[in-house]
N, C-alpha and C. Protein backbone atom coordinates (compact mmCIF):
# COMPACT_ATOMS: atom_id res chain seq x y z
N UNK A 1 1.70 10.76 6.60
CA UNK A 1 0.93 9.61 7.02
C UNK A 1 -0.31 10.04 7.79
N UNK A 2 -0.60 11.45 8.20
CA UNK A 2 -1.70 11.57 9.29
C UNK A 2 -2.87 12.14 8.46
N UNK A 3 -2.36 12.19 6.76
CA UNK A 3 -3.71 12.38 5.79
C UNK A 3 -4.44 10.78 5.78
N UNK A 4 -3.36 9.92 5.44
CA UNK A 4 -3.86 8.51 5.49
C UNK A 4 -4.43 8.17 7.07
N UNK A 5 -4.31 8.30 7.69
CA UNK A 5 -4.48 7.96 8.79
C UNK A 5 -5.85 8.32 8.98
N UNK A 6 -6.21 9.81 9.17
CA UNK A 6 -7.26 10.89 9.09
C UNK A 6 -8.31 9.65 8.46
N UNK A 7 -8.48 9.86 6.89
CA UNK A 7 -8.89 8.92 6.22
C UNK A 7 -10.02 7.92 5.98
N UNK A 8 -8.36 7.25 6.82
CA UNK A 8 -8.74 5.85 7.29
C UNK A 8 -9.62 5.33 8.23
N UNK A 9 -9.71 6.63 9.52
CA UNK A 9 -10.25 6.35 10.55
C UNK A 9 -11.90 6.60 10.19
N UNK A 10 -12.01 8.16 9.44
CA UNK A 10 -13.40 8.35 8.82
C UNK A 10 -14.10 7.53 7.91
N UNK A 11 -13.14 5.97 7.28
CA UNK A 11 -13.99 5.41 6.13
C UNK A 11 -14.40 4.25 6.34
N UNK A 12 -13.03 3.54 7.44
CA UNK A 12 -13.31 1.87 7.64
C UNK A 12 -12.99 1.91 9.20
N UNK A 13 -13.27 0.68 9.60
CA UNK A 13 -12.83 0.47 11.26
C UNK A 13 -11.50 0.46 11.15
N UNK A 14 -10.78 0.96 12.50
CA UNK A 14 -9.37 0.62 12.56
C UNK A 14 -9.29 -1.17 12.85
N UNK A 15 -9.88 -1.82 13.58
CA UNK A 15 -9.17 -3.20 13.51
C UNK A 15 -9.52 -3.98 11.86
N UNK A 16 -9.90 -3.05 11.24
CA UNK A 16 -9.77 -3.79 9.53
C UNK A 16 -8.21 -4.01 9.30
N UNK A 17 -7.21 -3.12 10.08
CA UNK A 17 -5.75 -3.12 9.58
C UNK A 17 -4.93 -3.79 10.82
N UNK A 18 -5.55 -4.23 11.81
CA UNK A 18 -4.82 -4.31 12.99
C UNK A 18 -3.73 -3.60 13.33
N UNK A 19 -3.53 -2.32 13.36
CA UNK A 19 -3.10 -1.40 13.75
C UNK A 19 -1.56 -1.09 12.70
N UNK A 20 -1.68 -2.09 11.83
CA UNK A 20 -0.41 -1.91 10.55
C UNK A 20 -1.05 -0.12 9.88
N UNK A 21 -0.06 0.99 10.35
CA UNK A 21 -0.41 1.88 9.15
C UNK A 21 0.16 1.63 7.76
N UNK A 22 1.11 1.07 7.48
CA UNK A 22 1.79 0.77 6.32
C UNK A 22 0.44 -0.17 5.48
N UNK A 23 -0.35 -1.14 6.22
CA UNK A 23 -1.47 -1.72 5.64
C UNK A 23 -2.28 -0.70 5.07
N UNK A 24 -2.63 0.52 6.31
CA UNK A 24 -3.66 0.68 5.80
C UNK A 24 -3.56 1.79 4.52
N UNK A 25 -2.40 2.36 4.51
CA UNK A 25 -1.65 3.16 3.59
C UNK A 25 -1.77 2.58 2.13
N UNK A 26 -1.53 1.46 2.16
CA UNK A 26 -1.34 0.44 1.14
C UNK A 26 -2.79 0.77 0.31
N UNK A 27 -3.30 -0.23 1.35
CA UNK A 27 -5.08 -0.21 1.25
C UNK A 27 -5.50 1.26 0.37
N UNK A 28 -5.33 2.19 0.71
CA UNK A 28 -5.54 3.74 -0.04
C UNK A 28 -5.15 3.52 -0.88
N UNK A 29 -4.11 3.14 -1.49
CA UNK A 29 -3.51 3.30 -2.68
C UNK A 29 -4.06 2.70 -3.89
N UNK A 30 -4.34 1.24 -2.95
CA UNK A 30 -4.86 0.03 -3.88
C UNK A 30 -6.30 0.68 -3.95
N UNK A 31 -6.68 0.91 -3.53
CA UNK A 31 -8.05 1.84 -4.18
C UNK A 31 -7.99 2.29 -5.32
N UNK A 32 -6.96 3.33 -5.52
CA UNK A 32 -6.71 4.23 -6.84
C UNK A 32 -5.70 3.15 -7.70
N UNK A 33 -5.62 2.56 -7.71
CA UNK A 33 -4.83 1.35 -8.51
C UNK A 33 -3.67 1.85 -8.63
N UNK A 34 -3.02 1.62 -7.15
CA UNK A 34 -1.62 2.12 -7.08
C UNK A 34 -0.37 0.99 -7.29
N UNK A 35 -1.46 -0.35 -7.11
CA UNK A 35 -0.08 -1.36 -6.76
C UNK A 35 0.59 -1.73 -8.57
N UNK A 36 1.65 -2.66 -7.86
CA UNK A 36 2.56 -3.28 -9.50
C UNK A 36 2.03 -4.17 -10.09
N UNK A 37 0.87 -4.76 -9.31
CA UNK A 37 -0.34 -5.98 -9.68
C UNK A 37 -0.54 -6.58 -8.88
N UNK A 38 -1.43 -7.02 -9.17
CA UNK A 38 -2.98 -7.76 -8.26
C UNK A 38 -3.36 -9.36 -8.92
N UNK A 39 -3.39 -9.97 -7.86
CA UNK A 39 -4.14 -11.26 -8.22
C UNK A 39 -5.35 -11.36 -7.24
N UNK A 40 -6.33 -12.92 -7.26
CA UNK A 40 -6.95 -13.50 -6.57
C UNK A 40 -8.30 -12.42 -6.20
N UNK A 41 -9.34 -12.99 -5.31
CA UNK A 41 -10.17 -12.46 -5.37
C UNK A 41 -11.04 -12.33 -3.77
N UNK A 42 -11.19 -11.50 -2.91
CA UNK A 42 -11.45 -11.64 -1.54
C UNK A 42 -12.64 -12.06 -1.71
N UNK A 43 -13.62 -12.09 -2.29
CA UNK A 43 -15.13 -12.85 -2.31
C UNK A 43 -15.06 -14.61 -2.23
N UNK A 44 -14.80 -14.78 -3.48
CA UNK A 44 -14.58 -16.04 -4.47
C UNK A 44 -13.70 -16.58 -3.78
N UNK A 45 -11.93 -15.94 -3.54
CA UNK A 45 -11.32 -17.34 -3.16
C UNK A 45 -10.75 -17.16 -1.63
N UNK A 46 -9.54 -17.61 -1.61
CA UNK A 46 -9.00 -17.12 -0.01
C UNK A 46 -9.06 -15.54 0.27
N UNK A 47 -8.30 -15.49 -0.56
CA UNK A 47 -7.57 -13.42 -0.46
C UNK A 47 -7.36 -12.70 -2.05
N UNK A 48 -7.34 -11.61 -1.85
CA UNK A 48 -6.86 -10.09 -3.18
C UNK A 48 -5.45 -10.27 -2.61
N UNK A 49 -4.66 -10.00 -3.24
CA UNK A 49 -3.29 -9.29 -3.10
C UNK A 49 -2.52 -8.49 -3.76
N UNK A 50 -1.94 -7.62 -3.48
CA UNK A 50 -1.83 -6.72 -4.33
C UNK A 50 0.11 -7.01 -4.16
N UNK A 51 0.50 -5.93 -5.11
CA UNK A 51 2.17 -6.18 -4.82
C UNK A 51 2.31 -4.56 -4.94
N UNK A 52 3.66 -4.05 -4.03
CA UNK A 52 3.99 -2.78 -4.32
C UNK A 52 5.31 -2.83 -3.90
N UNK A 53 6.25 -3.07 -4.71
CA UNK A 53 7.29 -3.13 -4.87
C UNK A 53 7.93 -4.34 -4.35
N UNK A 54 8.27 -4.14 -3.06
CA UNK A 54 8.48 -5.45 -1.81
C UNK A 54 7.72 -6.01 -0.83
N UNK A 55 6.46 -5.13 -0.93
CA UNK A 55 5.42 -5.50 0.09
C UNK A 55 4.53 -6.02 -1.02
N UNK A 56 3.79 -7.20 -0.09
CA UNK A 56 2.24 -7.48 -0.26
C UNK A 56 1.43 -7.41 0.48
N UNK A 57 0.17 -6.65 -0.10
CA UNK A 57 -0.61 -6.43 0.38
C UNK A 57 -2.09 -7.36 0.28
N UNK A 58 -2.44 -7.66 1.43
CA UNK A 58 -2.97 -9.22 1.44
C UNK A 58 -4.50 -8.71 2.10
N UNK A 59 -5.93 -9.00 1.67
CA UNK A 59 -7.14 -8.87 1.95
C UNK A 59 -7.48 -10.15 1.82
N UNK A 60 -7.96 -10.82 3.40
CA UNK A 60 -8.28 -12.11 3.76
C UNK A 60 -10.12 -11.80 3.01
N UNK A 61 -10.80 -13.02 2.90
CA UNK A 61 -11.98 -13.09 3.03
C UNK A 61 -12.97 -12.15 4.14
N UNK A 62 -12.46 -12.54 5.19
CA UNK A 62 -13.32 -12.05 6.21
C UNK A 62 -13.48 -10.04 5.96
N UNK A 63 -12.26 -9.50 4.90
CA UNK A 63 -11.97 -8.49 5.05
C UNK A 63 -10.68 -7.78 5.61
N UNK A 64 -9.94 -8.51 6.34
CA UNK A 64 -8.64 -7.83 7.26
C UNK A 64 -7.87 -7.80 6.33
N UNK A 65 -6.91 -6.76 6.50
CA UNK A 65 -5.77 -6.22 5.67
C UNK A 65 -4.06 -6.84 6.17
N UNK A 66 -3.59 -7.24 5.58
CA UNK A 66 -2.28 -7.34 6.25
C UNK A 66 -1.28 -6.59 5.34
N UNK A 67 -0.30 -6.77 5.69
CA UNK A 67 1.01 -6.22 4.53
C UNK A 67 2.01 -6.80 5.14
N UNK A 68 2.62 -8.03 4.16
CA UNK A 68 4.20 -8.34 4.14
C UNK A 68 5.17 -7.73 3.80
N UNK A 69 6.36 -7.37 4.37
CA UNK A 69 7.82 -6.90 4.07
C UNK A 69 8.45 -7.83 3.57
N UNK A 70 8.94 -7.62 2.33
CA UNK A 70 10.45 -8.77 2.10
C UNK A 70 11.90 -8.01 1.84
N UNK A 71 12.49 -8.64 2.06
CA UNK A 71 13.96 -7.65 2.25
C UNK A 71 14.44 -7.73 0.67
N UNK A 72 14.16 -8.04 -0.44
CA UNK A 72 13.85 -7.64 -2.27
C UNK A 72 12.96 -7.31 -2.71
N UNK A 73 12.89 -7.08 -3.54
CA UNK A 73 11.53 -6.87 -4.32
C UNK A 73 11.21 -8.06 -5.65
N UNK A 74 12.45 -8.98 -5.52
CA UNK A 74 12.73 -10.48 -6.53
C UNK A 74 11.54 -11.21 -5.48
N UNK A 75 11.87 -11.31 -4.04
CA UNK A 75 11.56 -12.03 -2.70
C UNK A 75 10.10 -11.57 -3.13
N UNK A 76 9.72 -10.50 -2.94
CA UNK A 76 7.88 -10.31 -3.39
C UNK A 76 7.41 -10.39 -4.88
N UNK A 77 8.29 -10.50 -5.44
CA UNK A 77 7.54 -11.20 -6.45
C UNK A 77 7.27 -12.65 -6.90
N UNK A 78 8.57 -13.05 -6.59
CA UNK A 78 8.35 -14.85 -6.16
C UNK A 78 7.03 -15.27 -5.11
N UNK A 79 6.81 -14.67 -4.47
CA UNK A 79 5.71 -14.65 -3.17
C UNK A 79 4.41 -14.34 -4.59
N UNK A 80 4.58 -13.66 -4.64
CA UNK A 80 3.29 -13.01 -5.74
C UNK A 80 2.76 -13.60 -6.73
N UNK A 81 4.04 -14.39 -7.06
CA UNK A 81 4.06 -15.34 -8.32
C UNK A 81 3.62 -16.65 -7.94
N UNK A 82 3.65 -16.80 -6.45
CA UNK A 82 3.24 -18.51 -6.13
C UNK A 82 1.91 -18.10 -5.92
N UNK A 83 1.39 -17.36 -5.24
CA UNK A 83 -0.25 -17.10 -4.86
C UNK A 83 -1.20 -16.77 -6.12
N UNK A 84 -0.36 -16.08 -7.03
CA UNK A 84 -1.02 -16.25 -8.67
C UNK A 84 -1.23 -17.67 -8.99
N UNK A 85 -0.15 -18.05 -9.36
CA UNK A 85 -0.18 -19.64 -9.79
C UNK A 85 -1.37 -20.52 -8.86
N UNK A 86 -1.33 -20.08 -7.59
CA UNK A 86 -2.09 -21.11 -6.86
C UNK A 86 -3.79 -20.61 -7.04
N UNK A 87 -3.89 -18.95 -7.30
CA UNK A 87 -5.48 -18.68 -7.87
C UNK A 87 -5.67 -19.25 -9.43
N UNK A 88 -4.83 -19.32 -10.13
CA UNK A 88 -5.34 -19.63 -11.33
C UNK A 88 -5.44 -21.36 -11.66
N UNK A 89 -4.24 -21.31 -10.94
CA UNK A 89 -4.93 -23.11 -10.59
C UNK A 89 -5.93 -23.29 -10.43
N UNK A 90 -6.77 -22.98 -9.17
CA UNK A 90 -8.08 -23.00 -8.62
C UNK A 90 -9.16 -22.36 -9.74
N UNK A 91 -8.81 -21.38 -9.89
CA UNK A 91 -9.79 -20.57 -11.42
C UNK A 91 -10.00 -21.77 -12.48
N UNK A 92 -8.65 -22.42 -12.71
CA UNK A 92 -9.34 -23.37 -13.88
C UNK A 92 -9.86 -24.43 -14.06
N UNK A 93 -9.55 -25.19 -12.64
CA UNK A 93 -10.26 -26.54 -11.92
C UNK A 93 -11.36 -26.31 -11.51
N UNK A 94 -12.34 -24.91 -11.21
CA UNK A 94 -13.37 -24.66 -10.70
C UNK A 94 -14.33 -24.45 -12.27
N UNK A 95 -13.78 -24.75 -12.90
CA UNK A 95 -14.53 -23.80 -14.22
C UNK A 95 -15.20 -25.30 -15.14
């Protein structure tokens, strides 16, 4: 973790992650297109989110990073699956 860390500190501010390293770990990854999939869009709508296994990894508008734990990986994808549904809703009512 102290390569990610290292990194992290040389590329973005630390309060981009509010002090979550597991966020900002994430965040690295999702760079190199590490996650199980991605919806939504941090410009355009609320948030990006990414999924990696049981966590989501969540980029608000403003930029801040969060990362949810769920105790399955069924539990993050149901989560994953409602915030899809709710961008593509919006994607096709905006169009």
């Amino acid at each position: 973790m102290t390569a990610f860390t290292d990194e992290i500190r040389d590329t973005v501010s630390p309060h981009k992650f509010g002090g979550d390293k597991m966020a900002a770990a994430l965040w690295l990854l999702s760079l190199e297109s590490g996650q199980d999939e991605e919806t939504g869009d941090a410009c355009d709508w609320l948030c990006w989110v990414a999924r990696f296994g049981r966590r989501l990894l969540v980029v608000d508008s403003p930029g801040f990073v969060y990362c949810w734990k769920y105790k399955t990986e069924a539990e993050a994808v149901e989560e994953f699956d409602a915030i899809d549904n709710d961008y593509n809703r919006e994607e096709t009512t905006d169009a």
